[in-house]
C-alpha atoms as a PDB file:
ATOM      1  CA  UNK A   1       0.000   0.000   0.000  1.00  0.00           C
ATOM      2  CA  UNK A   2       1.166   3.639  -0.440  1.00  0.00           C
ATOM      3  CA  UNK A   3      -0.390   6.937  -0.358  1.00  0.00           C
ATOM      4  CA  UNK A   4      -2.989   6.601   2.568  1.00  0.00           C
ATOM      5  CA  UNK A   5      -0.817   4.120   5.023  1.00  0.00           C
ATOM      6  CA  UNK A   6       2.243   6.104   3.912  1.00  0.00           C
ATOM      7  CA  UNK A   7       0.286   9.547   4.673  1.00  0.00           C
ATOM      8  CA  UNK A   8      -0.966   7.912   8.015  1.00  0.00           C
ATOM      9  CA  UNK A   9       2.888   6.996   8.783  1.00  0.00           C
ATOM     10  CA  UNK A  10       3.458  10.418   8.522  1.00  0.00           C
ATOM     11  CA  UNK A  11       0.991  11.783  10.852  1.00  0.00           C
ATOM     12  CA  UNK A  12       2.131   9.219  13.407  1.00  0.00           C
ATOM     13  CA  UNK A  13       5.679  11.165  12.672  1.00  0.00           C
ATOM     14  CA  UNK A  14       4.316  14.645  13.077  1.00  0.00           C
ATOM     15  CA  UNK A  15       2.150  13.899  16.042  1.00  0.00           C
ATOM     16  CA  UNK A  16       4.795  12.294  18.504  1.00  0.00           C
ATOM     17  CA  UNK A  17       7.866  13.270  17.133  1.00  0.00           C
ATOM     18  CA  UNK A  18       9.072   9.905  15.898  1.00  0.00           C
ATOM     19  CA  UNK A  19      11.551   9.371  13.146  1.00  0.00           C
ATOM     20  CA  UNK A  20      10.569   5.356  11.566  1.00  0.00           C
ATOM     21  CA  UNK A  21      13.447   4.184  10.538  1.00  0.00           C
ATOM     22  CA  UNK A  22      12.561   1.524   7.096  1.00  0.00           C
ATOM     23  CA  UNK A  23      12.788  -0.916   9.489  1.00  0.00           C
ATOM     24  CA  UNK A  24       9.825   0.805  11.358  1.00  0.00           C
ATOM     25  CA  UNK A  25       8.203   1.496   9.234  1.00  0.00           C
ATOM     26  CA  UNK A  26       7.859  -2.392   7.581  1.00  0.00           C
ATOM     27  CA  UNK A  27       7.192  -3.349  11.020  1.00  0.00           C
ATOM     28  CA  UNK A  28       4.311  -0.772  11.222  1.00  0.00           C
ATOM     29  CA  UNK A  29       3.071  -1.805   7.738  1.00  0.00           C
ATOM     30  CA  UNK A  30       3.132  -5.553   8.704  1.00  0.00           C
ATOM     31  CA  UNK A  31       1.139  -4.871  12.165  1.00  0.00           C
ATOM     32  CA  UNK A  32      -1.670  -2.897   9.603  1.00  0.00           C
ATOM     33  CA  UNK A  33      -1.762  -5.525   6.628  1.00  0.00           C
ATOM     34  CA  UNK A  34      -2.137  -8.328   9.979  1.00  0.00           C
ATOM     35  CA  UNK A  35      -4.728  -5.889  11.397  1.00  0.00           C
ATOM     36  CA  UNK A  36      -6.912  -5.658   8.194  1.00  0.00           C
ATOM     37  CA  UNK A  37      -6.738  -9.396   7.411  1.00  0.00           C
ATOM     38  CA  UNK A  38      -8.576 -10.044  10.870  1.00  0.00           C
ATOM     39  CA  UNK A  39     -11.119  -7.636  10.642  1.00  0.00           C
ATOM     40  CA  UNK A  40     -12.260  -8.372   7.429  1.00  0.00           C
ATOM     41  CA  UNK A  41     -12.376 -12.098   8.313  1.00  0.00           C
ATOM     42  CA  UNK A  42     -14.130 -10.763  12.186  1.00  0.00           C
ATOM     43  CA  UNK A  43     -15.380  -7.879  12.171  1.00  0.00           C
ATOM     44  CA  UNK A  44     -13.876  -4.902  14.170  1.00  0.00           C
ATOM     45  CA  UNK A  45     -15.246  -5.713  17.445  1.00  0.00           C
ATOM     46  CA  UNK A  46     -13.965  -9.438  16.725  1.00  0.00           C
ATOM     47  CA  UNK A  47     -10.597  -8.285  16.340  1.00  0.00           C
ATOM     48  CA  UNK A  48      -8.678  -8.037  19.801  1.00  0.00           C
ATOM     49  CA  UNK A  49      -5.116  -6.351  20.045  1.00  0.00           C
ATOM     50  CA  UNK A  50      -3.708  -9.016  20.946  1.00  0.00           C
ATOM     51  CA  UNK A  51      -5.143 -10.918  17.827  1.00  0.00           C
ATOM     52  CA  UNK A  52      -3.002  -8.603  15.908  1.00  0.00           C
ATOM     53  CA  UNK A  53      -0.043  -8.930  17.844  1.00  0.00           C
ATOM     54  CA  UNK A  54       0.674 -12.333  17.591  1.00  0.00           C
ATOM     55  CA  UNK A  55      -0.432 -12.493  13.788  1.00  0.00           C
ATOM     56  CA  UNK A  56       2.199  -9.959  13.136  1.00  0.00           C
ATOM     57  CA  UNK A  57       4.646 -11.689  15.332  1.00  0.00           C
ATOM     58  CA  UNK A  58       5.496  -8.523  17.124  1.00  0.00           C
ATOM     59  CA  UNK A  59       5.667  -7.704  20.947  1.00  0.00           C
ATOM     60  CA  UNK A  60       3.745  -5.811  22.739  1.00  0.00           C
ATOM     61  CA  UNK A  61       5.654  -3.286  23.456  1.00  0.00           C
ATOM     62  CA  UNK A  62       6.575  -3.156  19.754  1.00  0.00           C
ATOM     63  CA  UNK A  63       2.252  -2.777  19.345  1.00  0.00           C
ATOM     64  CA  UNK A  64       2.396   0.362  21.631  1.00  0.00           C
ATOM     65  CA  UNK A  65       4.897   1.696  20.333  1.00  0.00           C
ATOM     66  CA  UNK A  66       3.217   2.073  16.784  1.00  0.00           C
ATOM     67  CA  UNK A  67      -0.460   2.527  17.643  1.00  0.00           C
ATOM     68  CA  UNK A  68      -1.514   4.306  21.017  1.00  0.00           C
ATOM     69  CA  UNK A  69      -4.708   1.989  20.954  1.00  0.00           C
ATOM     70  CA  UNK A  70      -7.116   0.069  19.302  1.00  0.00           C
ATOM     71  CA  UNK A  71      -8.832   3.015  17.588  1.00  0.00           C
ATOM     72  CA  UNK A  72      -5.816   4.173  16.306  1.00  0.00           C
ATOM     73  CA  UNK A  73      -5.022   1.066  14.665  1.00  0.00           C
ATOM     74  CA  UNK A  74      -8.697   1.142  12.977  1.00  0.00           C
ATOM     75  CA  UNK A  75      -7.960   4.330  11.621  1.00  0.00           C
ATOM     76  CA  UNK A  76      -5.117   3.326   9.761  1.00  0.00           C
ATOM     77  CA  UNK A  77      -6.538  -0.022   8.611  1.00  0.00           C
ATOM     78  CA  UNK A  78      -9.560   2.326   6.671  1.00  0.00           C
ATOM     79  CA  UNK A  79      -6.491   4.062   5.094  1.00  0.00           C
ATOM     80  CA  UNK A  80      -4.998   0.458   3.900  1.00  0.00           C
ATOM     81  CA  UNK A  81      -8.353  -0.233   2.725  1.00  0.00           C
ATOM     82  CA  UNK A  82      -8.796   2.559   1.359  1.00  0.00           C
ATOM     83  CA  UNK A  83      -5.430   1.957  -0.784  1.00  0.00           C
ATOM     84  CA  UNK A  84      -6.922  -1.421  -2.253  1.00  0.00           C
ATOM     85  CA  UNK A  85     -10.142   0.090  -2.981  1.00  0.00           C
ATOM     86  CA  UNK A  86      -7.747   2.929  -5.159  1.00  0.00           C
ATOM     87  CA  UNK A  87      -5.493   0.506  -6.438  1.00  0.00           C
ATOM     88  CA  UNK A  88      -8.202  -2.000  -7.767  1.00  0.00           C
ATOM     89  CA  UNK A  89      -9.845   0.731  -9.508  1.00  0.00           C
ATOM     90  CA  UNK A  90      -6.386   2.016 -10.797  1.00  0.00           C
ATOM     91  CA  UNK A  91      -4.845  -1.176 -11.787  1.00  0.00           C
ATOM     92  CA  UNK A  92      -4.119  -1.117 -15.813  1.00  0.00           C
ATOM     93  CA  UNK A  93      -6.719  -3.327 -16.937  1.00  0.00           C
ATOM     94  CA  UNK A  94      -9.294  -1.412 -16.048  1.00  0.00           C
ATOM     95  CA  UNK A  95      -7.096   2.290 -17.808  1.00  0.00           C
ATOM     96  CA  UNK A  96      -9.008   5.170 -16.374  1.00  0.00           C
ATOM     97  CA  UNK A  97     -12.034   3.499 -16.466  1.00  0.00           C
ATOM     98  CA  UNK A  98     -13.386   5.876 -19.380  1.00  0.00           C
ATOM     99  CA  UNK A  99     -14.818   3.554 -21.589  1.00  0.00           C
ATOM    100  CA  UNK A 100     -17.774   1.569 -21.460  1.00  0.00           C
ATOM    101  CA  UNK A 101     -15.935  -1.566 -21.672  1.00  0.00           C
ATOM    102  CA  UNK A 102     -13.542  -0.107 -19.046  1.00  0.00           C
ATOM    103  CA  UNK A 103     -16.731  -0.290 -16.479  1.00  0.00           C
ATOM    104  CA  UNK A 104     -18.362  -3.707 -17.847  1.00  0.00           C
ATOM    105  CA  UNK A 105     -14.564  -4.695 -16.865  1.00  0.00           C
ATOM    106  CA  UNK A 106     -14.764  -3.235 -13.611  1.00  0.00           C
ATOM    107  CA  UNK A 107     -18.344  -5.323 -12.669  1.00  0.00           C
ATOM    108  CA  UNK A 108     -17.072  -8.250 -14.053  1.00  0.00           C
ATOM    109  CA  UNK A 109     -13.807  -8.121 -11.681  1.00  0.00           C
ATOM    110  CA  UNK A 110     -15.676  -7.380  -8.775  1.00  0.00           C
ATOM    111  CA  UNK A 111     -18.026 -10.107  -9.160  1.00  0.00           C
ATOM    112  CA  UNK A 112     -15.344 -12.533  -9.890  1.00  0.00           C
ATOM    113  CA  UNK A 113     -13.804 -11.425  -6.699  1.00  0.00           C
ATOM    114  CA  UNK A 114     -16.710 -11.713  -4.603  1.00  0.00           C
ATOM    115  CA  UNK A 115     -17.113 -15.695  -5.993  1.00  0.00           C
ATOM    116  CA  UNK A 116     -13.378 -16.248  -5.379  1.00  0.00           C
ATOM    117  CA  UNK A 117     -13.588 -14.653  -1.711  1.00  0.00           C
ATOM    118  CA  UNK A 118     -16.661 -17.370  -1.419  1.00  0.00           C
ATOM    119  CA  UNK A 119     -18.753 -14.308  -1.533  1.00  0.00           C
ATOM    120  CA  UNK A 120     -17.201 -13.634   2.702  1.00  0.00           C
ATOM    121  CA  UNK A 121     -16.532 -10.497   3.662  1.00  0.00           C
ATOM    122  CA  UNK A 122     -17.984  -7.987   0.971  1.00  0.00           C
ATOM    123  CA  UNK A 123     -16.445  -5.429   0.374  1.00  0.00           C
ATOM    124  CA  UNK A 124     -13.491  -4.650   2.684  1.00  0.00           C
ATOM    125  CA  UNK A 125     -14.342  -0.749   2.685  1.00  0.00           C
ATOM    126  CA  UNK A 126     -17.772  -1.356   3.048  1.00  0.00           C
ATOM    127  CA  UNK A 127     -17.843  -3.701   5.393  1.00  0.00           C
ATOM    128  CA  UNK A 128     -15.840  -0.916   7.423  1.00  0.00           C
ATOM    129  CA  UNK A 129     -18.327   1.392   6.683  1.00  0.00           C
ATOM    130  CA  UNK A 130     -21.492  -0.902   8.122  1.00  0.00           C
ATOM    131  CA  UNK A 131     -19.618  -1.644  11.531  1.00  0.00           C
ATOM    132  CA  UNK A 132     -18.064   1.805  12.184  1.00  0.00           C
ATOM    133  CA  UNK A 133     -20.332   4.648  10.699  1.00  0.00           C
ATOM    134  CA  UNK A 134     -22.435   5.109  13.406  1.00  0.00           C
ATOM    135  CA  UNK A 135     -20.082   4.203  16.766  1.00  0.00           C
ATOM    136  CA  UNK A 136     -16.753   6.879  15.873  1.00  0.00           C
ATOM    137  CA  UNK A 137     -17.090  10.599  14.238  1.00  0.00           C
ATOM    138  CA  UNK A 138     -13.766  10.449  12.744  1.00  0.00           C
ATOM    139  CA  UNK A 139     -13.966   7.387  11.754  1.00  0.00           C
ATOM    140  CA  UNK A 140     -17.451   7.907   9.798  1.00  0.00           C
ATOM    141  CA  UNK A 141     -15.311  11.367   8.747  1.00  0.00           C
ATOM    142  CA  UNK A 142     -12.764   9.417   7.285  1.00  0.00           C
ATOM    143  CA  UNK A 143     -14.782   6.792   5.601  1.00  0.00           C
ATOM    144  CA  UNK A 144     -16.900   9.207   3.582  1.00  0.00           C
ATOM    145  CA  UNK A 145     -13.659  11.160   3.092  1.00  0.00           C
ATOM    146  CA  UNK A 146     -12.746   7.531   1.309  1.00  0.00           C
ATOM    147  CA  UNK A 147     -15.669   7.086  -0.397  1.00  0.00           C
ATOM    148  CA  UNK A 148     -15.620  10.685  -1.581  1.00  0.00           C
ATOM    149  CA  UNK A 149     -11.816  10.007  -3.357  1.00  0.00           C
ATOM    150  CA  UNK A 150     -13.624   6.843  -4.581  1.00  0.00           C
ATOM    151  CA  UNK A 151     -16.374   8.330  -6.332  1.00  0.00           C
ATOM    152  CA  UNK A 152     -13.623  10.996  -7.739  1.00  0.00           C
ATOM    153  CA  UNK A 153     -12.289   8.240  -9.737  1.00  0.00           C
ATOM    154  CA  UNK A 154     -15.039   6.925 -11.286  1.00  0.00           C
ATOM    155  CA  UNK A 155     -16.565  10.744 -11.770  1.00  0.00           C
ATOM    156  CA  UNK A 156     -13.248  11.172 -13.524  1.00  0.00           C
ATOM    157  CA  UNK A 157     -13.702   8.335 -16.176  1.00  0.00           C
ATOM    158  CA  UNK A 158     -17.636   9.366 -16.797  1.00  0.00           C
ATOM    159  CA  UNK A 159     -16.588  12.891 -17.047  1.00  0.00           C
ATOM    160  CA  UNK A 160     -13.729  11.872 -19.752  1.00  0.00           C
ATOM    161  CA  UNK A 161     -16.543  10.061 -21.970  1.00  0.00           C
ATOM    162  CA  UNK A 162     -18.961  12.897 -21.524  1.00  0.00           C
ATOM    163  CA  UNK A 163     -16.611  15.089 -23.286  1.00  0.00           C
ATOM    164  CA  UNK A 164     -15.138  12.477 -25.486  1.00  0.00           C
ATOM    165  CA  UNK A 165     -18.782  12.286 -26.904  1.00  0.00           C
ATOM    166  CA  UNK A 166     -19.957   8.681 -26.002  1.00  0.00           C
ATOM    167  CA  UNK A 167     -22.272   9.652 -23.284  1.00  0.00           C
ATOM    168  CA  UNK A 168     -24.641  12.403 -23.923  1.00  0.00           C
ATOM    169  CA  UNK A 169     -24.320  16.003 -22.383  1.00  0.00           C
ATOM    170  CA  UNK A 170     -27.431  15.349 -20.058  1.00  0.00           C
ATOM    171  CA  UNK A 171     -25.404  12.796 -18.203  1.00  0.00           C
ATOM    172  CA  UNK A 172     -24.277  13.890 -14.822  1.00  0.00           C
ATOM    173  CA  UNK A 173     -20.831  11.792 -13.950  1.00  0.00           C
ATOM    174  CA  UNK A 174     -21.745  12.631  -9.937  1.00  0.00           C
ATOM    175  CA  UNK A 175     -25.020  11.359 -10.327  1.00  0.00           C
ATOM    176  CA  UNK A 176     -23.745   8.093 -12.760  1.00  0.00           C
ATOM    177  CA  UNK A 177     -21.160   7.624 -10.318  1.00  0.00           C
ATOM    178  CA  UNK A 178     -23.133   7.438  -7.148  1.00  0.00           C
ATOM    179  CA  UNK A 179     -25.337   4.928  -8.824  1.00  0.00           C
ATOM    180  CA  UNK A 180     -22.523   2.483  -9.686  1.00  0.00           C
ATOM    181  CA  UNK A 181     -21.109   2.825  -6.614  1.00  0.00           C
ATOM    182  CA  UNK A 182     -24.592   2.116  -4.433  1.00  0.00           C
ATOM    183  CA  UNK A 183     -24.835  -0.741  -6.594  1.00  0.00           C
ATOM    184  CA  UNK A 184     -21.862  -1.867  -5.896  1.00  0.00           C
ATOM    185  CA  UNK A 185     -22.292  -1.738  -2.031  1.00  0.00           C
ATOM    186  CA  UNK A 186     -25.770  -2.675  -1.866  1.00  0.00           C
ATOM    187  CA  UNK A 187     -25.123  -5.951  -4.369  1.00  0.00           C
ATOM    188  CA  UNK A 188     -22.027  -6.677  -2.009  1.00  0.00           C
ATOM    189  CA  UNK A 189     -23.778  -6.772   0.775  1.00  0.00           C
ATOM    190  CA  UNK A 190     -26.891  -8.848  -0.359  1.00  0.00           C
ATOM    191  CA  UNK A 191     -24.614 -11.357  -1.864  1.00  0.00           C
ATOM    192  CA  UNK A 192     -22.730 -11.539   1.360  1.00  0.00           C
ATOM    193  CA  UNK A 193     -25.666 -12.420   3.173  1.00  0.00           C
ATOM    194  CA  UNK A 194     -27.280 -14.592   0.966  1.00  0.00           C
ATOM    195  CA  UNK A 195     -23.669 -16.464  -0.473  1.00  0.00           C
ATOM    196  CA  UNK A 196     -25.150 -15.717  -3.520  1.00  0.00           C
ATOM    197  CA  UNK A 197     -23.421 -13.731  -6.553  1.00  0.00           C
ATOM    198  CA  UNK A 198     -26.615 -13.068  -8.079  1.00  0.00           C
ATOM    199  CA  UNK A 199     -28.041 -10.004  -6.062  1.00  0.00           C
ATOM    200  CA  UNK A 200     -24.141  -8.013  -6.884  1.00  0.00           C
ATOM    201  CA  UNK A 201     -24.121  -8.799 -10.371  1.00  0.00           C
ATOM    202  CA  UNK A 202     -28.368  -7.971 -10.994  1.00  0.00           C
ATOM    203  CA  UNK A 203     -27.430  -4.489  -9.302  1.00  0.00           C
ATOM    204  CA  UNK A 204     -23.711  -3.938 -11.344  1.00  0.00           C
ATOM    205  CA  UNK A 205     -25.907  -4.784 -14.258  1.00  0.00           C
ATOM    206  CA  UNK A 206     -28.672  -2.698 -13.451  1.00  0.00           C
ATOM    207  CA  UNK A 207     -26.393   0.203 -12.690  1.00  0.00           C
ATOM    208  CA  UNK A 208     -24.467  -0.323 -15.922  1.00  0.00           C
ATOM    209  CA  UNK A 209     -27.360  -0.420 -18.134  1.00  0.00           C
ATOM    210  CA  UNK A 210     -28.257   2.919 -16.374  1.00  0.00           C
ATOM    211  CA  UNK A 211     -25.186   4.662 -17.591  1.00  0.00           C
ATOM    212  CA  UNK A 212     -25.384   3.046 -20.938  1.00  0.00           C
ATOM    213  CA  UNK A 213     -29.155   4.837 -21.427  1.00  0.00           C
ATOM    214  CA  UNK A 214     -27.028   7.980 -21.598  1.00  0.00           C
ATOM    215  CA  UNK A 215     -24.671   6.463 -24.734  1.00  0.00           C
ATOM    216  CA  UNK A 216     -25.111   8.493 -27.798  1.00  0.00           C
ATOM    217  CA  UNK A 217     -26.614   6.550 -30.710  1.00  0.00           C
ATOM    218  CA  UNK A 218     -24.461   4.441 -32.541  1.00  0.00           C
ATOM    219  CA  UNK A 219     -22.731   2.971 -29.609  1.00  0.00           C
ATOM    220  CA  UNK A 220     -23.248  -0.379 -28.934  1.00  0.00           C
ATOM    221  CA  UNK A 221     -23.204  -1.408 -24.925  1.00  0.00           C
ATOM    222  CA  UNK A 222     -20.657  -4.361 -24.098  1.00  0.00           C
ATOM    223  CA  UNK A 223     -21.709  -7.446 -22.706  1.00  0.00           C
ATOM    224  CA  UNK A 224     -20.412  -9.031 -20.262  1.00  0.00           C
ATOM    225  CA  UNK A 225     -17.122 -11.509 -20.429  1.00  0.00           C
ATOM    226  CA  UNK A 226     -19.046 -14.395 -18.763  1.00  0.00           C
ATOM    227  CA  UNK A 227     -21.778 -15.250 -16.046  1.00  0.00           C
ATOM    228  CA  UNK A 228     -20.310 -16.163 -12.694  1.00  0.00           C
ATOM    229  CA  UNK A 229     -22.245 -18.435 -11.083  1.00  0.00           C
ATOM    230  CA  UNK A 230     -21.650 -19.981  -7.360  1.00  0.00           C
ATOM    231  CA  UNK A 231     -22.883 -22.832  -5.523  1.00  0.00           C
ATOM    232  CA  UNK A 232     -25.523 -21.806  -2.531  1.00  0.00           C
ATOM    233  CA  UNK A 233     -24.654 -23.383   0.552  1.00  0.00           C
ATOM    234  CA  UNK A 234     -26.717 -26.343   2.144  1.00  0.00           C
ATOM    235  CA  UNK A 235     -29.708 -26.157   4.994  1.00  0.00           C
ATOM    236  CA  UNK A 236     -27.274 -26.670   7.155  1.00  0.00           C
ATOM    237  CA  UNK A 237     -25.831 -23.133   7.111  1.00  0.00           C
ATOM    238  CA  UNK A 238     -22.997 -21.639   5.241  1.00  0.00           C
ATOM    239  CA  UNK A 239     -20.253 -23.446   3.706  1.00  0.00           C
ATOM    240  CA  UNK A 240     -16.843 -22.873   5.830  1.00  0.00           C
ATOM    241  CA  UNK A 241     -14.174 -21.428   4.382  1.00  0.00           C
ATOM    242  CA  UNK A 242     -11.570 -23.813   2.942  1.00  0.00           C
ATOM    243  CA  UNK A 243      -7.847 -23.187   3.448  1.00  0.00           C
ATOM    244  CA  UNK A 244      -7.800 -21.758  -0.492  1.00  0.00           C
ATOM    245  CA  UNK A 245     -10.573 -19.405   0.236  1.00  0.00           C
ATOM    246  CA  UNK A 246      -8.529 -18.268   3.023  1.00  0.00           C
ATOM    247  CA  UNK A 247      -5.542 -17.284   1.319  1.00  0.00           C
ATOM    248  CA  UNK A 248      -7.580 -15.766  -1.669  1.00  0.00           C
ATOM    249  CA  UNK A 249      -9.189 -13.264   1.257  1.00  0.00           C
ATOM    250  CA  UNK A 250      -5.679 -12.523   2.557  1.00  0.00           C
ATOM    251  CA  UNK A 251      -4.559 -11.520  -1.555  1.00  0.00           C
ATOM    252  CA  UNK A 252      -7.708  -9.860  -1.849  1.00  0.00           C
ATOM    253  CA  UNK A 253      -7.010  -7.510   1.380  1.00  0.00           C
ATOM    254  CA  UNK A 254      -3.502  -7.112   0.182  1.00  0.00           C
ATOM    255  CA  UNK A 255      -5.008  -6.231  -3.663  1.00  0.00           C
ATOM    256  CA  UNK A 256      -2.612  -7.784  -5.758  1.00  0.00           C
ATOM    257  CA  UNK A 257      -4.000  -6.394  -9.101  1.00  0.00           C
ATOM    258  CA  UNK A 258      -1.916  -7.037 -11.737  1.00  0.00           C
ATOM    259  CA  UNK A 259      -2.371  -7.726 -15.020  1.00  0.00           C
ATOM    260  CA  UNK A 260      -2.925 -10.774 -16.246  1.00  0.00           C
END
């Protein structure tokens, strides 16, 4: 991860008066990448300090040294989720997301990911969102603050094919934007509760046919790479995790996107 971990680093710097050597700050970055691999597996109030501590193989002293508390540490894990969120919807495949394609691309990937993660989890921003909205002020501050730079991206990428002439002048990027987005979280969610892909990818589509009502005549809407389809779980509850599924959450936290 870079810009929001590194700018959190920073802070810590600026705050206390510390100087992290590289050493540091690996050790800092390894406590936060162990930190967000729990909670999106637990849940925030699942997570325990010590949880942390001994999956980062670090002391305690070493903990306490890097992160005051536990809310401190939760406030830099949104900024390392934050970074995959950024990163995933940076990563080259996917350009500056300014083409139609570029955004049937983007629902496609995130419904792949959500079958690969067993849909567990949703999203790891989201799921953030849903647990610490309404229990923290800065925290809520700095979630919308994320999902505000979010939404800048994909604004961006409507905004470029508003001017580019493939979507009409009546279409509002802010307004196309926010759509994808709820989709996105709503679907997530859903899909996470029912382990099934369906209600994600009827809302990406939904939200995608939305946007391509504003295309100018002539161009043709793309369709989709493939279905993904998943397996609902028996009537004897949800199907446990397997050891693969896992270490696919643990790369999915970490957002290794790159091209294939």
């Amino acid at each position: 991860m870079s810009s929001t971990s590194t700018a959190t680093a920073e802070e810590l710097e600026a705050a206390t008066g510390l100087s992290l050597t590289p050493k540091g700050r690996a050790t800092r970055a390894r406590i936060i990448e162990a930190a967000a691999v729990l909670i999106f597996e637990r849940g925030v109030a699942g997570t325990a300090i010590d949880d942390v501590r001994r999956a980062a193989e670090v002391s305690g002293s070493q903990m306490t040294h890097y992160f005051q508390d536990k809310r401190s540490l939760v406030h830099a894990v949104i900024g390392y989720q934050l970074d995959a969120i950024l990163e995933f919807h940076t990563q080259p495949r996917l350009g500056k997301l300014d083409s139609l394609e570029a955004l049937r691309l983007w629902a496609d990937l995130n419904i792949e990911k959500a079958v690969a993660l067993d849909l567990q989890g949703g999203c790891s921003f989201g799921s953030l969102a849903a647990e610490l909205a309404e229990s923290d002020a800065r925290m809520r501050a700095d979630l919308a603050a994320g999902y505000d730079r979010w939404a800048a991206v994909m604004r961006s990428g409507l905004a470029a094919m508003r001017r580019r002439g493939v979507l009409r002048t009546d279409a509002k990027p802010d307004v196309l934007a926010s759509v994808l987005m709820a989709a996105h979280q709503g679907g997530s969610l859903i899909s996470q509760t029912k382990r099934d892909v369906k209600p994600l990818r009827d809302a990406l589509d939904a939200a995608l046919e939305y946007v391509y009502s504003f295309a100018v005549d002539g161009v043709q809407p793309p369709r989709p790479r493939r279905r993904v389809t998943n397996t609902k779980p028996s009537s004897s509850g949800a199907k446990q995790p397997t050891s693969k599924a896992t270490a696919t959450r643990r790369a999915a936290t970490k957002n290794q996107t790159t091209s294939k």
